[in-house]
PDB file of N, CA and C in Angstrom:
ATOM      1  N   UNK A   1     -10.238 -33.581  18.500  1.00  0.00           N
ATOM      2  CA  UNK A   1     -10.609 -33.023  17.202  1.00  0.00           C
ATOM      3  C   UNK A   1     -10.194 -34.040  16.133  1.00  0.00           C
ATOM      4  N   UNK A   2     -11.151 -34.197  15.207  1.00  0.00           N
ATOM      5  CA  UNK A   2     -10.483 -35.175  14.045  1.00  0.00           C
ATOM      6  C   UNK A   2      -9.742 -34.783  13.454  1.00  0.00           C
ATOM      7  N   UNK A   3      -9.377 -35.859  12.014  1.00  0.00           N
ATOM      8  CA  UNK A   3      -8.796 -34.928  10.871  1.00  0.00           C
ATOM      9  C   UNK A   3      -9.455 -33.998  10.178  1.00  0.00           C
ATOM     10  N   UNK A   4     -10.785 -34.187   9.821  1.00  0.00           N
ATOM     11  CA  UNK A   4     -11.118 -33.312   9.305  1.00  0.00           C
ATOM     12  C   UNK A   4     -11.093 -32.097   9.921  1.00  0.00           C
ATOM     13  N   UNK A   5     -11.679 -31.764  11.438  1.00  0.00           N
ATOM     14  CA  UNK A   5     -11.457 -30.618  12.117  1.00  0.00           C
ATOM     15  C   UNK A   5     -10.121 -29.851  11.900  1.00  0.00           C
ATOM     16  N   UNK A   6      -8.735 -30.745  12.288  1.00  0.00           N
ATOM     17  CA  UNK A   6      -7.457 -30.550  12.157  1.00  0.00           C
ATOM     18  C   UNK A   6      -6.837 -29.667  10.837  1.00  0.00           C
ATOM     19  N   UNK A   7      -7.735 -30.417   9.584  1.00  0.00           N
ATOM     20  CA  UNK A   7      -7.271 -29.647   8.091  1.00  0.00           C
ATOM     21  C   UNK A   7      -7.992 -28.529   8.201  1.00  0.00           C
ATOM     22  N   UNK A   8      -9.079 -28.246   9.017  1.00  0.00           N
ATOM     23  CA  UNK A   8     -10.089 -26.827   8.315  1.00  0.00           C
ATOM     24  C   UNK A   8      -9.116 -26.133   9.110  1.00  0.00           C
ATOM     25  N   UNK A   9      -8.889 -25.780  10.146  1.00  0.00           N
ATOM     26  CA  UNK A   9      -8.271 -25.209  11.318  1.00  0.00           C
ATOM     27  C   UNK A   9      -6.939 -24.912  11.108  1.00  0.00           C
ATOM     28  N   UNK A  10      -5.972 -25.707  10.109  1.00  0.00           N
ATOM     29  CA  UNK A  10      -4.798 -25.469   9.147  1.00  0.00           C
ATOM     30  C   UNK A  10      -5.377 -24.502   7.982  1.00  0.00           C
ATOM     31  N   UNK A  11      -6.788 -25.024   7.012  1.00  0.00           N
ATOM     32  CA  UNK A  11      -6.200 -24.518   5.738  1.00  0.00           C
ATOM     33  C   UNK A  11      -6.627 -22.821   6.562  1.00  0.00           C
ATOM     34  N   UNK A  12      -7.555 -22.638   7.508  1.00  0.00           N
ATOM     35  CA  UNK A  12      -8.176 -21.815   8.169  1.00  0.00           C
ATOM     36  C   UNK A  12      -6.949 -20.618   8.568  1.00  0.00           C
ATOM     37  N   UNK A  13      -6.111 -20.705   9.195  1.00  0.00           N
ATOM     38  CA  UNK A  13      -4.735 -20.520   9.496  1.00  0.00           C
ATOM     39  C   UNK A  13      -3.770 -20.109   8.378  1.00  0.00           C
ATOM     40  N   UNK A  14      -3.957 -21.191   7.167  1.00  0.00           N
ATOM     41  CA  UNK A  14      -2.921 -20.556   6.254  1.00  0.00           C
ATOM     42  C   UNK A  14      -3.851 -19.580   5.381  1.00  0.00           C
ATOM     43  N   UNK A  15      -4.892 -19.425   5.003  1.00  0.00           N
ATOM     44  CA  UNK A  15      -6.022 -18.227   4.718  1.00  0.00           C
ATOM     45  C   UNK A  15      -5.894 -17.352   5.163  1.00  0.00           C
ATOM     46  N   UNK A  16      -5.561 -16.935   6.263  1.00  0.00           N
ATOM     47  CA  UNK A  16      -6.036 -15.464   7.181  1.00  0.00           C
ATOM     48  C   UNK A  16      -4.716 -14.273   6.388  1.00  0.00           C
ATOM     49  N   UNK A  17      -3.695 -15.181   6.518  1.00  0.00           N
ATOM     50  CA  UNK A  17      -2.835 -13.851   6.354  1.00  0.00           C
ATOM     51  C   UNK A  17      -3.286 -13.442   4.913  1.00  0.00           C
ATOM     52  N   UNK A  18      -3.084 -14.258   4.064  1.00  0.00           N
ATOM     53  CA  UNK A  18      -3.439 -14.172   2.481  1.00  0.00           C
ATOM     54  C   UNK A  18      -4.743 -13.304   2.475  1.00  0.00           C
ATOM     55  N   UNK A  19      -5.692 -13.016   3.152  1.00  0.00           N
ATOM     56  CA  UNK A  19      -7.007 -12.438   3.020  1.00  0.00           C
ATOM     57  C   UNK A  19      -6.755 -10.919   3.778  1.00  0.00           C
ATOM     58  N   UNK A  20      -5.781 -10.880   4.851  1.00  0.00           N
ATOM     59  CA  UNK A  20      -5.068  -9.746   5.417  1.00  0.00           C
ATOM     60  C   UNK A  20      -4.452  -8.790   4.786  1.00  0.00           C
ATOM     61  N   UNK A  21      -3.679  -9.483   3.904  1.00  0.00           N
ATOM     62  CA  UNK A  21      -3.035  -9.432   2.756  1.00  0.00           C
ATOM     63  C   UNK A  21      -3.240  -8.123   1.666  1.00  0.00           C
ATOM     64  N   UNK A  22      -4.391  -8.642   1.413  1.00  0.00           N
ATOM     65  CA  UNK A  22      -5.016  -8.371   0.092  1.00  0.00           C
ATOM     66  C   UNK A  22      -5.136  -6.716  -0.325  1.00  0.00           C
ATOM     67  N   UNK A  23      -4.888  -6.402  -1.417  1.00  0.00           N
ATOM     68  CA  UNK A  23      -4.675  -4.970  -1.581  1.00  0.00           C
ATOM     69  C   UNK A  23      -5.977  -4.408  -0.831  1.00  0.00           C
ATOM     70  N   UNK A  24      -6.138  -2.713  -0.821  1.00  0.00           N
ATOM     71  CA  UNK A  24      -7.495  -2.267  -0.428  1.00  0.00           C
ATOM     72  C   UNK A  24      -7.282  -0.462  -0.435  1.00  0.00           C
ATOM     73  N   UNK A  25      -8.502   0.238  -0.990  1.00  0.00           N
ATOM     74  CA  UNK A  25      -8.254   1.223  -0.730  1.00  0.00           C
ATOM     75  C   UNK A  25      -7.633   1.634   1.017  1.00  0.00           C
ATOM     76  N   UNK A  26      -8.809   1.325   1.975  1.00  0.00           N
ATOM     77  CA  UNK A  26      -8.279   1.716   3.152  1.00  0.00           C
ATOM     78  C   UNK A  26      -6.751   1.255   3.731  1.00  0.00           C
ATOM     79  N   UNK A  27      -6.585   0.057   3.558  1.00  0.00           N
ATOM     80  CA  UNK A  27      -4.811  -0.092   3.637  1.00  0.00           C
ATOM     81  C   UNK A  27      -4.101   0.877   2.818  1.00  0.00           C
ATOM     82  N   UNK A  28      -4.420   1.447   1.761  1.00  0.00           N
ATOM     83  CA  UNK A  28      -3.336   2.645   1.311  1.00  0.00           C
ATOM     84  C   UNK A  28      -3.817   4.199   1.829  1.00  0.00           C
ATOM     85  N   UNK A  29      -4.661   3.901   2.389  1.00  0.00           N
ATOM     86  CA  UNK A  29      -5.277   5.131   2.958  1.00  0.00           C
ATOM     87  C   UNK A  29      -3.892   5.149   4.299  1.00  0.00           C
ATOM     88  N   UNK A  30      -4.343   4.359   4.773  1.00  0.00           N
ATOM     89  CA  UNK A  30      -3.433   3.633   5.935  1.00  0.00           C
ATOM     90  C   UNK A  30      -1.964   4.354   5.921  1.00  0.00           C
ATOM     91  N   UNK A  31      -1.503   3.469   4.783  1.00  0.00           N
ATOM     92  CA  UNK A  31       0.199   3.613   4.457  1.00  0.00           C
ATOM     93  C   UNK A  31       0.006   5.482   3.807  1.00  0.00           C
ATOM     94  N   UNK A  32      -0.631   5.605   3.321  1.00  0.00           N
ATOM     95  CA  UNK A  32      -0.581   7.191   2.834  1.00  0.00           C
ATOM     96  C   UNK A  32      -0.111   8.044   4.266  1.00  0.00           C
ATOM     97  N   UNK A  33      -0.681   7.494   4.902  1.00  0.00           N
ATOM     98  CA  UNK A  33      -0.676   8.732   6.254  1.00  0.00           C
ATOM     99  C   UNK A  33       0.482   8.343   7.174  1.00  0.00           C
ATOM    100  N   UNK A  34       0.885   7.075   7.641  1.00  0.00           N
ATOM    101  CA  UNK A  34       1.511   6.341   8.149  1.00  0.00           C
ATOM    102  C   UNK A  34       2.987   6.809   7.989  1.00  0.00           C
ATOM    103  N   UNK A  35       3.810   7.312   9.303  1.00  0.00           N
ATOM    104  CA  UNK A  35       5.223   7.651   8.979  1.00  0.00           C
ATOM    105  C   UNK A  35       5.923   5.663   8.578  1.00  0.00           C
ATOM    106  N   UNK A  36       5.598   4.630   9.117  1.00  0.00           N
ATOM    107  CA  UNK A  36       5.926   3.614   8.523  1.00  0.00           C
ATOM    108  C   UNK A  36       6.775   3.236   7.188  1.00  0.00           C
ATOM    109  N   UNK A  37       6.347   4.278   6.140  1.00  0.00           N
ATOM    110  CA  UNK A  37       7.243   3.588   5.128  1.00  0.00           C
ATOM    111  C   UNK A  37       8.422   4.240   4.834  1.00  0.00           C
ATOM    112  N   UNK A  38       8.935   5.741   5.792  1.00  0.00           N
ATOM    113  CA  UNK A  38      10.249   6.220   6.093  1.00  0.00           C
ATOM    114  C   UNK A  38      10.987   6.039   7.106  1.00  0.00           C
ATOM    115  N   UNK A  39      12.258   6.514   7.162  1.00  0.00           N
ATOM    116  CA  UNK A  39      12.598   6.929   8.425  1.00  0.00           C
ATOM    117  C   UNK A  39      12.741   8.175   9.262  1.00  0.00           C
ATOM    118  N   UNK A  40      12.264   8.769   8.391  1.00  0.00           N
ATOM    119  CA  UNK A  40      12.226  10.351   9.028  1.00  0.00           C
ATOM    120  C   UNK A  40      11.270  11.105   9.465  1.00  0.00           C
ATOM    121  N   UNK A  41      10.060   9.965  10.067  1.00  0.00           N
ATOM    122  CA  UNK A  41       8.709  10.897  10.466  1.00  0.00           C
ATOM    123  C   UNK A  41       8.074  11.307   9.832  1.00  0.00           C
ATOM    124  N   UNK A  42       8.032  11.531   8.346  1.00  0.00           N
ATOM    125  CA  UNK A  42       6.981  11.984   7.346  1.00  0.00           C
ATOM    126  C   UNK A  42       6.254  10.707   6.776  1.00  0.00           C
ATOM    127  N   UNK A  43       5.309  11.082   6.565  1.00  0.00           N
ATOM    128  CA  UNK A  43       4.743  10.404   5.370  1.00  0.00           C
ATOM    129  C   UNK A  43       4.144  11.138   4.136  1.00  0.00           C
ATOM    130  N   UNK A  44       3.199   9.991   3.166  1.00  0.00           N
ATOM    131  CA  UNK A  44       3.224  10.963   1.913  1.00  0.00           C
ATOM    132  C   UNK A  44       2.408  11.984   2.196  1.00  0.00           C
ATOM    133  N   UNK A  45       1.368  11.543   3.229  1.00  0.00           N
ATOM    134  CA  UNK A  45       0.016  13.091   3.420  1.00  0.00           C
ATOM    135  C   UNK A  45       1.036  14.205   3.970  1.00  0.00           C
ATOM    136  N   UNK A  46       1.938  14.077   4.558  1.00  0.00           N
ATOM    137  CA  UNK A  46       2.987  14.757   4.750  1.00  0.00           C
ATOM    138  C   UNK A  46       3.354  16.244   3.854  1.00  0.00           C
ATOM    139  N   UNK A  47       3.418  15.601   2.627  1.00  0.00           N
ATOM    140  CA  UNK A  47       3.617  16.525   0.983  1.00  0.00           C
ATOM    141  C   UNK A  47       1.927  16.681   0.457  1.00  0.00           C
ATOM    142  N   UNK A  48       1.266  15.308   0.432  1.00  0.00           N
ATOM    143  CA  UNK A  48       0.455  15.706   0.152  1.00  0.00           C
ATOM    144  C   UNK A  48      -1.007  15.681   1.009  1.00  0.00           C
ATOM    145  N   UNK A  49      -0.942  16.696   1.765  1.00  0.00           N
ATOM    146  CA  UNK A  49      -2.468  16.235   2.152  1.00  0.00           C
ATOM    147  C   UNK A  49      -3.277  16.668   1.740  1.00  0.00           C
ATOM    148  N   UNK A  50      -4.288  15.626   2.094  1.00  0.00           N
ATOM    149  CA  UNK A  50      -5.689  15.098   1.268  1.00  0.00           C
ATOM    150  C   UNK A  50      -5.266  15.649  -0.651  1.00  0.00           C
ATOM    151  N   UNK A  51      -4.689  14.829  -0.939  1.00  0.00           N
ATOM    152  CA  UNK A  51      -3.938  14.522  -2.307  1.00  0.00           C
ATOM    153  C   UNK A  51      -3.475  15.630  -3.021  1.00  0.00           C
ATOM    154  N   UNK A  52      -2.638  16.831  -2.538  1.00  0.00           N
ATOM    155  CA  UNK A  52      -2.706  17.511  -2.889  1.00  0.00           C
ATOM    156  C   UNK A  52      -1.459  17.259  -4.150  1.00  0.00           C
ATOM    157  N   UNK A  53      -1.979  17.957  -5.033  1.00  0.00           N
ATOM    158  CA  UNK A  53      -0.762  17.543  -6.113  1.00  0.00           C
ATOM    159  C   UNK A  53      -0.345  16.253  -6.485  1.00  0.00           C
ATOM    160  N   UNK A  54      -1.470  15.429  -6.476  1.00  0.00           N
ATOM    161  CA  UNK A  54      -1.698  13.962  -6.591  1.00  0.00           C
ATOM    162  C   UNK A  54      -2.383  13.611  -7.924  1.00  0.00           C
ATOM    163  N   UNK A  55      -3.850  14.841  -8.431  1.00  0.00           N
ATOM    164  CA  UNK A  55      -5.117  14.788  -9.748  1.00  0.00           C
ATOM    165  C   UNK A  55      -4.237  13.806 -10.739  1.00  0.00           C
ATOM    166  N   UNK A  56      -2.782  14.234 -11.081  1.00  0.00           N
ATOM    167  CA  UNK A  56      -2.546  14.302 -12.755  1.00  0.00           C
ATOM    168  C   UNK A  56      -1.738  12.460 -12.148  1.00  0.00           C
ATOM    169  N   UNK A  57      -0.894  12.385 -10.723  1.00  0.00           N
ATOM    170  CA  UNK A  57       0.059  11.259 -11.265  1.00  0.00           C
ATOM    171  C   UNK A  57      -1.155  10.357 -10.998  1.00  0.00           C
ATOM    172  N   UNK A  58      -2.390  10.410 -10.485  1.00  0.00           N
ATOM    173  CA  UNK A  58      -3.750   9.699 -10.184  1.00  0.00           C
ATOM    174  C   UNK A  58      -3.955   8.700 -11.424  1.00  0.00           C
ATOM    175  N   UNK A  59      -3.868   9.456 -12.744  1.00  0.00           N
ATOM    176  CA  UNK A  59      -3.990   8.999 -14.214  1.00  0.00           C
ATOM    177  C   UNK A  59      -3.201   8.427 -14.620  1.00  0.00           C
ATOM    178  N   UNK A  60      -1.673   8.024 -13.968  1.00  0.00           N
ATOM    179  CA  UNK A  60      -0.707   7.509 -14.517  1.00  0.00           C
ATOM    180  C   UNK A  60      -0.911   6.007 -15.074  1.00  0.00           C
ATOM    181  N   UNK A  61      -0.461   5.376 -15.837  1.00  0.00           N
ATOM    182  CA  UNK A  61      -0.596   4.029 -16.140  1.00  0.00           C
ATOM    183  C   UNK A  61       0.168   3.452 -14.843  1.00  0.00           C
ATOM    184  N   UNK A  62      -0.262   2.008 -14.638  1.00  0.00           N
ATOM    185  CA  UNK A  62       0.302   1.584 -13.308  1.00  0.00           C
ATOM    186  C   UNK A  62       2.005   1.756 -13.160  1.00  0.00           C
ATOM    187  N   UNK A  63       2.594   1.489 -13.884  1.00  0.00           N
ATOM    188  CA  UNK A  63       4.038   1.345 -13.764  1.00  0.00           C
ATOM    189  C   UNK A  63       4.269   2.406 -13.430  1.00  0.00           C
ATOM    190  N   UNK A  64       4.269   3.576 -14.580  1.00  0.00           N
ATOM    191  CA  UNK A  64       4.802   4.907 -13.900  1.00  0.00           C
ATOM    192  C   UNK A  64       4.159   5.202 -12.224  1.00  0.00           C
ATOM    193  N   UNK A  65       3.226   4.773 -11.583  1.00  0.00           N
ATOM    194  CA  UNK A  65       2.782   5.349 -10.818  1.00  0.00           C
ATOM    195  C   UNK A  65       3.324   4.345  -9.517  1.00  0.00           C
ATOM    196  N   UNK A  66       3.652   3.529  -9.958  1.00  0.00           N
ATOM    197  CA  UNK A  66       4.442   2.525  -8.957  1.00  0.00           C
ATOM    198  C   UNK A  66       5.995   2.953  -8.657  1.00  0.00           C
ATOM    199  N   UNK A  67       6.496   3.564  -9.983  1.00  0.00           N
ATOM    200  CA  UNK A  67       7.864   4.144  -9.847  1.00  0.00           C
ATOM    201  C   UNK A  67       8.162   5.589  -8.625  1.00  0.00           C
ATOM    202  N   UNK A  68       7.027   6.461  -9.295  1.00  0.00           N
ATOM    203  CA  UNK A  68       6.445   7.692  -8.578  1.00  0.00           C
ATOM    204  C   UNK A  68       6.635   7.650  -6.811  1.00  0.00           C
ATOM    205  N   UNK A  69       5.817   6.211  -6.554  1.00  0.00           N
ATOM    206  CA  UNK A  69       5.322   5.703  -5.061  1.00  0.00           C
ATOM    207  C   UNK A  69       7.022   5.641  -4.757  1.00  0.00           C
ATOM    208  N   UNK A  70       7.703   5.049  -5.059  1.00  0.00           N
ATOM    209  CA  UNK A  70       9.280   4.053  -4.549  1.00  0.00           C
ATOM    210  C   UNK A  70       9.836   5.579  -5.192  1.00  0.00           C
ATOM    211  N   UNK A  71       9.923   6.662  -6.032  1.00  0.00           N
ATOM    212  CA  UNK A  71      11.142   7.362  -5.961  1.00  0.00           C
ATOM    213  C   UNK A  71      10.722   8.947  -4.447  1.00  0.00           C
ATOM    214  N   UNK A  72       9.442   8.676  -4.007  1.00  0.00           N
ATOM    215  CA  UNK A  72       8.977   9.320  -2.969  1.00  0.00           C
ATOM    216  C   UNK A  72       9.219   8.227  -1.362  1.00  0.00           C
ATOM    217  N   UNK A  73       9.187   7.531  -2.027  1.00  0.00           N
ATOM    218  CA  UNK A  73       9.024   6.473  -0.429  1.00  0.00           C
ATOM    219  C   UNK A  73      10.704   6.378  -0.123  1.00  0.00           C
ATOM    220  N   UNK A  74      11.718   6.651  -1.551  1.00  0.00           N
ATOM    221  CA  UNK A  74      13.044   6.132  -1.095  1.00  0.00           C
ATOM    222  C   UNK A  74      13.363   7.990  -0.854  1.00  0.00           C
ATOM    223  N   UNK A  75      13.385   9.087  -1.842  1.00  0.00           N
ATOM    224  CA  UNK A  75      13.395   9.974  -1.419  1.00  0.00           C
ATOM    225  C   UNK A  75      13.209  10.985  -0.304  1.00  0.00           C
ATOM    226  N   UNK A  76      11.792  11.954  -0.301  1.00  0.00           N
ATOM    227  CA  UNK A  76      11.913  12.505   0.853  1.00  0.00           C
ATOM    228  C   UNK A  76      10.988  11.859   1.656  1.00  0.00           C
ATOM    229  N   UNK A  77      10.763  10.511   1.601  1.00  0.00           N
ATOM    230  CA  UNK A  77      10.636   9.807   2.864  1.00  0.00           C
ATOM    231  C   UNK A  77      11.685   8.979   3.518  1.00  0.00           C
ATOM    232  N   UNK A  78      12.858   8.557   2.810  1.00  0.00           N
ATOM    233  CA  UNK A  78      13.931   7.989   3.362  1.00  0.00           C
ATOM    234  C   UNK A  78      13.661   6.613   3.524  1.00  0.00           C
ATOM    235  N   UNK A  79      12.986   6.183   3.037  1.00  0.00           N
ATOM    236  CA  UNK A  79      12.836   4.908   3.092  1.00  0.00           C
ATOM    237  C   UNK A  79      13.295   3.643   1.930  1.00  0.00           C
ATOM    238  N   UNK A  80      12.781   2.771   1.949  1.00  0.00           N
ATOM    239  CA  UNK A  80      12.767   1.538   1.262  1.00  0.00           C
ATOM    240  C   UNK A  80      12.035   0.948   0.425  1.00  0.00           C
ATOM    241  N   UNK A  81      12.532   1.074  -1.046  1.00  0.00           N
ATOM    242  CA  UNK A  81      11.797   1.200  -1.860  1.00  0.00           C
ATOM    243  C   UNK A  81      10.343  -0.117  -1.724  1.00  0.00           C
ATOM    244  N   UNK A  82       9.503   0.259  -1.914  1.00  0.00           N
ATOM    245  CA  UNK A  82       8.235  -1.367  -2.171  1.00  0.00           C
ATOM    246  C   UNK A  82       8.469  -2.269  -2.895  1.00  0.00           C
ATOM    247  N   UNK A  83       8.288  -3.342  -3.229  1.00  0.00           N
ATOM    248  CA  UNK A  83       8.250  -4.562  -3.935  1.00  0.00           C
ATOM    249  C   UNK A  83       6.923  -3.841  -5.043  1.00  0.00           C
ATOM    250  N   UNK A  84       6.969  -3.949  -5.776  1.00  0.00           N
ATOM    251  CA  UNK A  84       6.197  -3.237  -6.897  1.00  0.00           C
ATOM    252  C   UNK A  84       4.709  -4.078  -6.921  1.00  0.00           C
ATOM    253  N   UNK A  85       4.988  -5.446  -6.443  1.00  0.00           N
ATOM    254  CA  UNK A  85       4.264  -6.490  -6.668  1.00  0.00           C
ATOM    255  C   UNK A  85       3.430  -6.831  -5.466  1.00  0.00           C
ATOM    256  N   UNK A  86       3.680  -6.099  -4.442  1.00  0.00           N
ATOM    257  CA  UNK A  86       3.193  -6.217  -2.899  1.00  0.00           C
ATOM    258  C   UNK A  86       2.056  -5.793  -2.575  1.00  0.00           C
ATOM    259  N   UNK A  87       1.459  -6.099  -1.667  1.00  0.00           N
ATOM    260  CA  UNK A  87       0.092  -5.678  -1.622  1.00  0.00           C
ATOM    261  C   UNK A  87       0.025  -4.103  -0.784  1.00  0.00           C
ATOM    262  N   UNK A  88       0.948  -3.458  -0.257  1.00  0.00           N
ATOM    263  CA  UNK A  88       1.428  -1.897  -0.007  1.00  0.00           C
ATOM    264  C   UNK A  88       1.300  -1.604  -0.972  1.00  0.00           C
ATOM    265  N   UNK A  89       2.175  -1.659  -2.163  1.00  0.00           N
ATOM    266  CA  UNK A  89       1.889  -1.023  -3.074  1.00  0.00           C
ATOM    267  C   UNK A  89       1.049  -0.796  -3.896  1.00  0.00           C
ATOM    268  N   UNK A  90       0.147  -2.096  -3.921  1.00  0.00           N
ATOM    269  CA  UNK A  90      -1.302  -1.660  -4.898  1.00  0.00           C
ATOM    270  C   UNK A  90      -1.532  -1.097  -4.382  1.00  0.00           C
ATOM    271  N   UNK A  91      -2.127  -1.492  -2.507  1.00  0.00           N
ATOM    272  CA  UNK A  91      -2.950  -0.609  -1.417  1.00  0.00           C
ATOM    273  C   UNK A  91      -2.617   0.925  -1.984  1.00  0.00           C
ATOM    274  N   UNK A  92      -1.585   1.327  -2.201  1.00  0.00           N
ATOM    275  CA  UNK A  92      -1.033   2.828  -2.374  1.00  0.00           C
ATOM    276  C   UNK A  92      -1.580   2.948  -3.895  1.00  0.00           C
ATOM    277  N   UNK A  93      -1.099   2.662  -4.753  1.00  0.00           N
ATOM    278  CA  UNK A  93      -1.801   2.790  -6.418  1.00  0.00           C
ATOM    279  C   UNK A  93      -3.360   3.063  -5.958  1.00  0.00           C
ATOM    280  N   UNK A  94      -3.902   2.140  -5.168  1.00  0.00           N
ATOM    281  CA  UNK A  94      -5.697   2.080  -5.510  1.00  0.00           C
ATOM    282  C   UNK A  94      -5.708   2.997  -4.233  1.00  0.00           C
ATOM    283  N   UNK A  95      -5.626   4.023  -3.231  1.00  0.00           N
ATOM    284  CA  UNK A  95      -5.798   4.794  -2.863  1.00  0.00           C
ATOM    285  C   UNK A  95      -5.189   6.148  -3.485  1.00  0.00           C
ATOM    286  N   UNK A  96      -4.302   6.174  -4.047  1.00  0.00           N
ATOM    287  CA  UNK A  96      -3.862   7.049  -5.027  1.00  0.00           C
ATOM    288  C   UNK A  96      -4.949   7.440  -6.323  1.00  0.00           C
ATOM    289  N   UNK A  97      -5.511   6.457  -6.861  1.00  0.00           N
ATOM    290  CA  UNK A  97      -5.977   6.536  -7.508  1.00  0.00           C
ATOM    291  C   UNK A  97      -7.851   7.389  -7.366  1.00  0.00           C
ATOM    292  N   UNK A  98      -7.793   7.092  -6.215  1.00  0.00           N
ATOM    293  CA  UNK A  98      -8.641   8.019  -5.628  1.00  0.00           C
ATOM    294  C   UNK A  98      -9.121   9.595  -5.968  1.00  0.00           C
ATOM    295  N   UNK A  99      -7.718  10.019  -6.255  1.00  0.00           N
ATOM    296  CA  UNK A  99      -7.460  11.217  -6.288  1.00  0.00           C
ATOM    297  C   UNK A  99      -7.549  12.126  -7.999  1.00  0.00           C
ATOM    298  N   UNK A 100      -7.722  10.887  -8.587  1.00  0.00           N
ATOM    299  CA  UNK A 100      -7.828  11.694  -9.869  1.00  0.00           C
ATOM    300  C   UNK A 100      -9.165  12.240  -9.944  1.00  0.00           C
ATOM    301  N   UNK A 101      -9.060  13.130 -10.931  1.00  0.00           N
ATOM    302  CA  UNK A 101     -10.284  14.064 -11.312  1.00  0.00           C
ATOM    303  C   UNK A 101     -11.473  14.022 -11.988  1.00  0.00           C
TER     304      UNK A 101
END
């Protein structure tokens, strides 16, 4: 393989995760349901399924609704709060957001 083959096949490689990555409704669909972001076997469809009691924080401006996500994910999910900045957590904002009215 040349160099050129060699660099596509690198930058090819360092691309994938970054594109894996990337926020998405269905990845927070994902983590919504997913006991993953506790330790106690629940998740958020857990409290809320299919968004129940979700319409109003749906409307929140992003911050509050990022706070909302991490004082439920550290609360009665027992878990660890998100990196606010992570692509879980948009994933969760833009499937959350789903739910407004």
């Amino acid at each position: 393989m040349g160099k050129v083959g060699i660099t596509f096949v690198l930058l090819a490689a360092l691309a994938a995760p970054a594109a894996a990555a990337a926020p998405s409704v269905e990845r927070g669909r994902e983590l919504f349901e997913s006991t993953q972001l506790g330790t106690n076997g629940r998740s958020c469809a857990s409290c809320h399924q299919g968004g129940k009691k979700l319409a109003k924080a749906a409307t929140y401006d992003e911050g509050e609704l990022r706070e909302i996500v991490n004082r439920c994910v550290q609360g009665p999910l027992e878990g660890k709060a998100l990196d606010p900045a992570s692509a879980e957590m948009k994933s969760l904002v833009l499937y959350i957001r789903t739910f407004a009215r």
